[in-house]
PDB file of N, CA and C in Angstrom:
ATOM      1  N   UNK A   1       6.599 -11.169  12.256  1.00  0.00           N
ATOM      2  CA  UNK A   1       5.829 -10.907  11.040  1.00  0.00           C
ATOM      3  C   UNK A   1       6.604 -11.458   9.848  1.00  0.00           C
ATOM      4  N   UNK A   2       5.860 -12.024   9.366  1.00  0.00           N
ATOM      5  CA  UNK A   2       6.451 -12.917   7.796  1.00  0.00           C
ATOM      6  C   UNK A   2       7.397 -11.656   7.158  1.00  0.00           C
ATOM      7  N   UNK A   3       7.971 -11.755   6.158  1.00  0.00           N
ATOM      8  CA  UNK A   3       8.342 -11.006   5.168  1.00  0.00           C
ATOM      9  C   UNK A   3       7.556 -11.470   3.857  1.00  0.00           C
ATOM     10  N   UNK A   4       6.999 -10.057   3.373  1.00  0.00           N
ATOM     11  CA  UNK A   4       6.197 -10.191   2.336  1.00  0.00           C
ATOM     12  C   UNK A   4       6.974 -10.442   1.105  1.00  0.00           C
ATOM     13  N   UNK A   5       6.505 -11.510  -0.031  1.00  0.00           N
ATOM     14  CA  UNK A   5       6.823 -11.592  -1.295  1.00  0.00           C
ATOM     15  C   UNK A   5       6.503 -11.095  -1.935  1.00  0.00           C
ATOM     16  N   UNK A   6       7.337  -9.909  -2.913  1.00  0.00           N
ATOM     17  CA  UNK A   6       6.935  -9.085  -3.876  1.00  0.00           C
ATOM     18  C   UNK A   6       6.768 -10.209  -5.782  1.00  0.00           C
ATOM     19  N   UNK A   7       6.132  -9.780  -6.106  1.00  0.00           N
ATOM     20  CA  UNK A   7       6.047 -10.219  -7.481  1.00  0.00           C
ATOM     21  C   UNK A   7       5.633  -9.503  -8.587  1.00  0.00           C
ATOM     22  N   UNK A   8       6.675  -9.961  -9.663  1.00  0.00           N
ATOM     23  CA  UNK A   8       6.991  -9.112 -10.950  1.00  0.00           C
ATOM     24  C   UNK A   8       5.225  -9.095 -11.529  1.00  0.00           C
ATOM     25  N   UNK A   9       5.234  -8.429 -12.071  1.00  0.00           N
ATOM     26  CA  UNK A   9       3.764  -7.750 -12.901  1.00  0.00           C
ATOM     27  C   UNK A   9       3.637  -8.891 -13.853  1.00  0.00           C
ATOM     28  N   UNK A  10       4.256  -9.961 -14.362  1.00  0.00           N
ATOM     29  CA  UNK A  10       3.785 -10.889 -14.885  1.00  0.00           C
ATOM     30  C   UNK A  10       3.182 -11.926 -13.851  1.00  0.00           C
ATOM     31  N   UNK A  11       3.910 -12.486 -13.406  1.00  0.00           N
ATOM     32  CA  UNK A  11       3.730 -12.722 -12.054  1.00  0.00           C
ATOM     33  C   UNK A  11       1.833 -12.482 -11.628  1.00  0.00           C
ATOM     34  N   UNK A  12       1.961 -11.199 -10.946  1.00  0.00           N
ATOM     35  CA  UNK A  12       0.552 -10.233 -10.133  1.00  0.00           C
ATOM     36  C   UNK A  12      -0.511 -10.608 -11.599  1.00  0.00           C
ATOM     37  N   UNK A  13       0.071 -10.578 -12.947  1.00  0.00           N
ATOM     38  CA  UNK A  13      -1.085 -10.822 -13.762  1.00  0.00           C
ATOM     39  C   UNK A  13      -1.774 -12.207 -13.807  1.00  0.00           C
ATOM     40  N   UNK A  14      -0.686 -13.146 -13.867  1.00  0.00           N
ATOM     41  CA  UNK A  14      -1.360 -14.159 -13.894  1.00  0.00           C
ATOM     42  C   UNK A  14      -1.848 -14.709 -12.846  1.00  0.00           C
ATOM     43  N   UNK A  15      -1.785 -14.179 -11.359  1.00  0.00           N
ATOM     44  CA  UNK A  15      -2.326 -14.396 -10.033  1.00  0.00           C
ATOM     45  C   UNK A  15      -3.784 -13.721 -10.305  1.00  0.00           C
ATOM     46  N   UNK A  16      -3.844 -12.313 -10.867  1.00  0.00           N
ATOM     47  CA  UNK A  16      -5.158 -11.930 -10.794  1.00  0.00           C
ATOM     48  C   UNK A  16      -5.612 -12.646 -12.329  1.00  0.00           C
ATOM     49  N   UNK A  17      -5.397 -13.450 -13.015  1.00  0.00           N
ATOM     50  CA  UNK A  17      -6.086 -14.033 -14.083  1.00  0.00           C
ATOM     51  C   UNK A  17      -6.424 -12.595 -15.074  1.00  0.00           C
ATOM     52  N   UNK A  18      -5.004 -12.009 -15.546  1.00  0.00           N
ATOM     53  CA  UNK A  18      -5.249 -10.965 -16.543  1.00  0.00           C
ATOM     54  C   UNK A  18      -4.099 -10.665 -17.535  1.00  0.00           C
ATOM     55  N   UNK A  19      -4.120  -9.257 -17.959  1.00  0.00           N
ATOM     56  CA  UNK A  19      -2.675  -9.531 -18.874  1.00  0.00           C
ATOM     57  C   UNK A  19      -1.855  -8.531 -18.236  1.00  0.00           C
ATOM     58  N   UNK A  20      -0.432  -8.436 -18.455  1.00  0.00           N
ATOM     59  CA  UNK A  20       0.261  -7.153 -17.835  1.00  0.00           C
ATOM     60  C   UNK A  20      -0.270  -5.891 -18.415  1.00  0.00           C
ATOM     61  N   UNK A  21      -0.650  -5.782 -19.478  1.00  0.00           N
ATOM     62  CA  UNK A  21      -1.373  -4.350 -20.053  1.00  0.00           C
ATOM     63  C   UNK A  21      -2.689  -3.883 -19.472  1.00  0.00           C
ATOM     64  N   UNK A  22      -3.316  -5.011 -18.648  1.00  0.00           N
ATOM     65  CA  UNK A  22      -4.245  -4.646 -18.014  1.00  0.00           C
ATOM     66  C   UNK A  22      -3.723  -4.104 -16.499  1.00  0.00           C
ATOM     67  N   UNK A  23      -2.500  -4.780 -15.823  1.00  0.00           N
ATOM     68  CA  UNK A  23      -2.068  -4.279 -14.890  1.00  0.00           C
ATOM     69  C   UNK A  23      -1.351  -3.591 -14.192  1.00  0.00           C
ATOM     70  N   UNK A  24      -0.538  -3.154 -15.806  1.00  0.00           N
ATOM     71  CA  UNK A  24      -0.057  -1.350 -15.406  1.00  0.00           C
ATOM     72  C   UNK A  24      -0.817  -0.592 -15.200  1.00  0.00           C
ATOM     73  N   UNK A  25      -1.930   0.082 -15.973  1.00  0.00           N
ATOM     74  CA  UNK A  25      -2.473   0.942 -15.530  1.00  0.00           C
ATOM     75  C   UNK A  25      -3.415   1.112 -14.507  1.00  0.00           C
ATOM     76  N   UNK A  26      -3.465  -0.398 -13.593  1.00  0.00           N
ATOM     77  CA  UNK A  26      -3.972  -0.407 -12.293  1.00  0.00           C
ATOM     78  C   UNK A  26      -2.846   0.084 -11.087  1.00  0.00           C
ATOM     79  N   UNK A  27      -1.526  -0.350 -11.542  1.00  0.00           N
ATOM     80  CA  UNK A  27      -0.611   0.155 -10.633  1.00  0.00           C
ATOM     81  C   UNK A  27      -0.620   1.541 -11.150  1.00  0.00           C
ATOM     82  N   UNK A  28      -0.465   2.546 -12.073  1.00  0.00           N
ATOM     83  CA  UNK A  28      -0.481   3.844 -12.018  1.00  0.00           C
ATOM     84  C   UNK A  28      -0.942   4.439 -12.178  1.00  0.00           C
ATOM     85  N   UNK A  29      -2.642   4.415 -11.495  1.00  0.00           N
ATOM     86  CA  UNK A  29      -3.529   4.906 -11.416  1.00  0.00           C
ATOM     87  C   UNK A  29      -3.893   4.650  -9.413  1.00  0.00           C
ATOM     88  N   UNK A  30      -2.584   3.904  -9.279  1.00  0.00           N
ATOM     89  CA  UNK A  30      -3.169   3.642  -7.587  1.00  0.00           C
ATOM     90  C   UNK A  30      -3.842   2.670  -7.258  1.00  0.00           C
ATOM     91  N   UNK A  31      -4.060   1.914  -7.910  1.00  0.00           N
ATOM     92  CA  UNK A  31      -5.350   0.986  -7.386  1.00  0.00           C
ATOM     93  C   UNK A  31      -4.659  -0.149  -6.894  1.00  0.00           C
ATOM     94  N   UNK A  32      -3.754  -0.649  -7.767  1.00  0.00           N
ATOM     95  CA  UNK A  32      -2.492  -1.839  -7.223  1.00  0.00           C
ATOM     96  C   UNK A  32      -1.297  -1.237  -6.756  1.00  0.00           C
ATOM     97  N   UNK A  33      -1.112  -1.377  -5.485  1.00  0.00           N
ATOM     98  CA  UNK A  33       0.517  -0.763  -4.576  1.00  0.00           C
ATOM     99  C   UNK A  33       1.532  -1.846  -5.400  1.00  0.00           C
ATOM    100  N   UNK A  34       2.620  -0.820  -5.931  1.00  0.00           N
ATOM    101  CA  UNK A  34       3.819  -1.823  -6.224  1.00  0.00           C
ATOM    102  C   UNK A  34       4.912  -0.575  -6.206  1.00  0.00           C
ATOM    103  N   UNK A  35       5.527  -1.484  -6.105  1.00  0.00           N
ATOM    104  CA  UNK A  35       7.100  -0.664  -5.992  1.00  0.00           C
ATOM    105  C   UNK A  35       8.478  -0.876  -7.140  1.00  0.00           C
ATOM    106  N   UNK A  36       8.535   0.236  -7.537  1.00  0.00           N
ATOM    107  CA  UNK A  36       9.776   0.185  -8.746  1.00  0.00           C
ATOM    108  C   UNK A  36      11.234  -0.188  -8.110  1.00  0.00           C
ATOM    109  N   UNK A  37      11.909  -1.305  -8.750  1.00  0.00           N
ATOM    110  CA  UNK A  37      13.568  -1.841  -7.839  1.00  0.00           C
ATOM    111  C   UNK A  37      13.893  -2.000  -9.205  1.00  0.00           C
ATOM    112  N   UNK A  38      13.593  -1.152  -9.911  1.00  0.00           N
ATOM    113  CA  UNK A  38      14.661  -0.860 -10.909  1.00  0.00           C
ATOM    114  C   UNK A  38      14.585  -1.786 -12.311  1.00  0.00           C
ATOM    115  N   UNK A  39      14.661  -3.121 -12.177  1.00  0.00           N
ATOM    116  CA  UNK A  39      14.066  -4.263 -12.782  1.00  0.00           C
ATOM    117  C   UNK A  39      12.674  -4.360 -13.246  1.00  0.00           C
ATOM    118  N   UNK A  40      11.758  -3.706 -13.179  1.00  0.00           N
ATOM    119  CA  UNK A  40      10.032  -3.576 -13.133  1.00  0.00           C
ATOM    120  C   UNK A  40       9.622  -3.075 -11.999  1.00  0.00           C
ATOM    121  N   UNK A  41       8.071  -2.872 -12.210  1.00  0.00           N
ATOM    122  CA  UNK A  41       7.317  -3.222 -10.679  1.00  0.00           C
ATOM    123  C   UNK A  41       7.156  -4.150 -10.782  1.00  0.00           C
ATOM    124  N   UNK A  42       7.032  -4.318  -9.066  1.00  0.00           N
ATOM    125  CA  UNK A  42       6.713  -5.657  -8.452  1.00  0.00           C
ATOM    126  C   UNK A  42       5.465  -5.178  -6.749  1.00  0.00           C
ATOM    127  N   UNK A  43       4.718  -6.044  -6.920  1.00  0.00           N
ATOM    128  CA  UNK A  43       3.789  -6.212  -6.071  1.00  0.00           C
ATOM    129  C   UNK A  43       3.689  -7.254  -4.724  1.00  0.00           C
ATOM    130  N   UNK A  44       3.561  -6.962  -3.800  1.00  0.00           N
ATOM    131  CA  UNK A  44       3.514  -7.432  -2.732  1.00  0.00           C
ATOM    132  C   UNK A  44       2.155  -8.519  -2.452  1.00  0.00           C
ATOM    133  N   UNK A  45       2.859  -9.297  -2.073  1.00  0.00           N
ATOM    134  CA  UNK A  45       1.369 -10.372  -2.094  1.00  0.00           C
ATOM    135  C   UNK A  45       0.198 -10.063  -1.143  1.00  0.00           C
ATOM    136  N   UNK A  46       0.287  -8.976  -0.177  1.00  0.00           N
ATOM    137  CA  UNK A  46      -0.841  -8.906   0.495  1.00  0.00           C
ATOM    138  C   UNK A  46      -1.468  -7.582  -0.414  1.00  0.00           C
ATOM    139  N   UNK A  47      -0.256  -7.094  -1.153  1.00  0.00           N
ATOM    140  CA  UNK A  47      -1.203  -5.798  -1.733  1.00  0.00           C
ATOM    141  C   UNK A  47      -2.060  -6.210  -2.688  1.00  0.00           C
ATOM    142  N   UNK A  48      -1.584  -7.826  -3.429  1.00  0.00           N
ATOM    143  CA  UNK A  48      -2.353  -8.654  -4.695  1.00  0.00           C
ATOM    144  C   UNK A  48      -3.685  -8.657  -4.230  1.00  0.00           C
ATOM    145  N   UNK A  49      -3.322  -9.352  -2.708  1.00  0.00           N
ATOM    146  CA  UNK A  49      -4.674  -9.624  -1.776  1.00  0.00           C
ATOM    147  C   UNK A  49      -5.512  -8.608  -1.814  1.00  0.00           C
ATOM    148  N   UNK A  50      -5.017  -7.694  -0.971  1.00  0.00           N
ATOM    149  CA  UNK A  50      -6.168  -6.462  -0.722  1.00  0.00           C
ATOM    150  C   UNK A  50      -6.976  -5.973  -1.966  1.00  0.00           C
ATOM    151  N   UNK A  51      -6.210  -5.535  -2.945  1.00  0.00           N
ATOM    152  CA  UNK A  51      -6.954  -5.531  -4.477  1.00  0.00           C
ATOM    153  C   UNK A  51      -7.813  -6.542  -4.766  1.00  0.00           C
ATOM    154  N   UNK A  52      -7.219  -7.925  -4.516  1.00  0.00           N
ATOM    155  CA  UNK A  52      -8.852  -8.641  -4.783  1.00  0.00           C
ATOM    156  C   UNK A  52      -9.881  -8.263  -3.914  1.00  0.00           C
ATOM    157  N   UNK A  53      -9.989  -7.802  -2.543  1.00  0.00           N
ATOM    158  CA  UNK A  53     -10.800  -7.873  -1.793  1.00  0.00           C
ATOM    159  C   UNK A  53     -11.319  -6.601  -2.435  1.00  0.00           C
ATOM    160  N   UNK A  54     -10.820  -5.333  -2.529  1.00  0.00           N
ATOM    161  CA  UNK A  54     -11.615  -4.204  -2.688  1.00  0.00           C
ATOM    162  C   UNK A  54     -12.276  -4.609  -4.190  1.00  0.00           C
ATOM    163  N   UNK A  55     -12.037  -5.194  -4.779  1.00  0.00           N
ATOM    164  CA  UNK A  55     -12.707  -5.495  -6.479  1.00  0.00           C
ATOM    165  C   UNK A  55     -13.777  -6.215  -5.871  1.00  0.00           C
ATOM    166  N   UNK A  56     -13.932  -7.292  -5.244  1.00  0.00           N
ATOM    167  CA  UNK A  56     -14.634  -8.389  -5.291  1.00  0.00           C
ATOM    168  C   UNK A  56     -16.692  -7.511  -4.974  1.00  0.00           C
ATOM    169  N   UNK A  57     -16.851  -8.366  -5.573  1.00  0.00           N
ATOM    170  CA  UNK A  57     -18.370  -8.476  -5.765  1.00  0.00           C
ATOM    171  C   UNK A  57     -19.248  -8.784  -5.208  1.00  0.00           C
ATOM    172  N   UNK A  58     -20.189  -8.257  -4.312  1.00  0.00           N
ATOM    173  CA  UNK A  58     -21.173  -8.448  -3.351  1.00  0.00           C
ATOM    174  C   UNK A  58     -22.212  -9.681  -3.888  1.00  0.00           C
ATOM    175  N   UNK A  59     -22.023 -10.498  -3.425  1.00  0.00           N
ATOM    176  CA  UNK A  59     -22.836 -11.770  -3.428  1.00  0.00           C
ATOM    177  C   UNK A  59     -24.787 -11.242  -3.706  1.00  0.00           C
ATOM    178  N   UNK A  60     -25.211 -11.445  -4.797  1.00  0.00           N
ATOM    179  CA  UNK A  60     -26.409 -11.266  -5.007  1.00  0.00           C
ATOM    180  C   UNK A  60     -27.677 -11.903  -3.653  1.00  0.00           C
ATOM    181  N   UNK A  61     -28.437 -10.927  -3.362  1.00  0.00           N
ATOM    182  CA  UNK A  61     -29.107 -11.764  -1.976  1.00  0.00           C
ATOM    183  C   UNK A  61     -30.266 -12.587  -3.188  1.00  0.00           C
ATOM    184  N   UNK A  62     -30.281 -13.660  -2.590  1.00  0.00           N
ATOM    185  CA  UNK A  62     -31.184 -14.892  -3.154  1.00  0.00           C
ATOM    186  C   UNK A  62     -32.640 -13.949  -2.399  1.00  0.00           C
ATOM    187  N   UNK A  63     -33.582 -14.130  -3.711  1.00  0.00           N
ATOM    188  CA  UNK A  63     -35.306 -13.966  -3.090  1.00  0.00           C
ATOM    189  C   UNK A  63     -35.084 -12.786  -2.663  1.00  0.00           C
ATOM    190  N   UNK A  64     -35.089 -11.343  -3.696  1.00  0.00           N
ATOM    191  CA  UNK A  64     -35.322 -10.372  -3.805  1.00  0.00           C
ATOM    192  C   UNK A  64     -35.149  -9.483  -4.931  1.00  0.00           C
ATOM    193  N   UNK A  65     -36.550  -9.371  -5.378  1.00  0.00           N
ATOM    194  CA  UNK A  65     -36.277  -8.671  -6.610  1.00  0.00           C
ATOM    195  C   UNK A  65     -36.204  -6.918  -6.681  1.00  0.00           C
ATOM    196  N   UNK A  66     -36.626  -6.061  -7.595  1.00  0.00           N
ATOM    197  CA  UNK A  66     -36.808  -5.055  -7.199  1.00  0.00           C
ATOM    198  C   UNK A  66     -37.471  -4.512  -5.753  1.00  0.00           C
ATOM    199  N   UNK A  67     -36.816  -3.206  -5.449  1.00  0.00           N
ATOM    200  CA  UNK A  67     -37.273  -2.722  -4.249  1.00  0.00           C
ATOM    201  C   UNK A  67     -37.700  -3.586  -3.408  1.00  0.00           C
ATOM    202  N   UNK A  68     -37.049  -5.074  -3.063  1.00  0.00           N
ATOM    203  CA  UNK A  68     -37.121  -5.419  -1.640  1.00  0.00           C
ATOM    204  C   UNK A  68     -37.911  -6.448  -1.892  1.00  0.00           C
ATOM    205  N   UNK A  69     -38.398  -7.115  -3.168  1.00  0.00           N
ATOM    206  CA  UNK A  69     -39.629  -7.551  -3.110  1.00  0.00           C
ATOM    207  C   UNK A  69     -39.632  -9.244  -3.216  1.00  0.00           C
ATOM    208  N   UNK A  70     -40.501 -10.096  -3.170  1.00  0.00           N
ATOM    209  CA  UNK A  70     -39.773 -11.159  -3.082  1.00  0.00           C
ATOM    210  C   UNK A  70     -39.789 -11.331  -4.448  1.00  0.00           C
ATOM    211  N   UNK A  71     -38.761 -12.448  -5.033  1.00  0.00           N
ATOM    212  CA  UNK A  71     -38.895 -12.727  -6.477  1.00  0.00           C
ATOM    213  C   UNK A  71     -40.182 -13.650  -7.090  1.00  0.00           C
ATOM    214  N   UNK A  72     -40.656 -14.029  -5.903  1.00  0.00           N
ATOM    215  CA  UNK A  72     -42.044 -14.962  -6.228  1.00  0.00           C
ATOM    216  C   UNK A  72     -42.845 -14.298  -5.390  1.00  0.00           C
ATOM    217  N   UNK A  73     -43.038 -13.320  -4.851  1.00  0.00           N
ATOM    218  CA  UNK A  73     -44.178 -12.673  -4.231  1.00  0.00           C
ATOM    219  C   UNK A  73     -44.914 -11.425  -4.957  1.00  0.00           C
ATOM    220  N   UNK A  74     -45.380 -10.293  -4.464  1.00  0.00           N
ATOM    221  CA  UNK A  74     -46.077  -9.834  -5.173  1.00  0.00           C
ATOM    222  C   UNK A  74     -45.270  -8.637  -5.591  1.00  0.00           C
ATOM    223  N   UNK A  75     -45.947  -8.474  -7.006  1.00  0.00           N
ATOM    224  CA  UNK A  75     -44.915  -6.753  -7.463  1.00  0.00           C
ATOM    225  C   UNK A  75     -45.346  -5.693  -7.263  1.00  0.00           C
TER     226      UNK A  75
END
């Protein structure tokens, strides 16, 4: 198993395209795993990962509008 790369919160910000003030209070609120070594937190690149995955956004289904309906069919 690889050894995971941890990275400083500047770092994890500009990977998730944000600012560090946005990504403290994702790490201490739980939502981003990182670990204090004294120097900052720092985040693990699969934990960067997993956070994108649980954020990410369900792909809109094409040709359905309300309640199921088609977007060009009847309302």
């Amino acid at each position: 198993m690889p050894q995971d790369q941890h990275q400083p919160v500047k770092e994890g910000a500009d990977r998730l395209k944000g600012a560090k003030a946005t990504v403290r209070p994702w790490i201490k609120g739980g939502d981003l795993h990182a670990i204090d070594i004294g120097k900052g937190w720092r985040s693990a690149d699969t934990d960067l990962q997993e956070f994108l995955s649980a954020h990410q956004t369900a792909p809109e289904k094409l040709g359905l509008g309300l309640k199921g309906q088609s977007a060009m069919g009847q309302a």
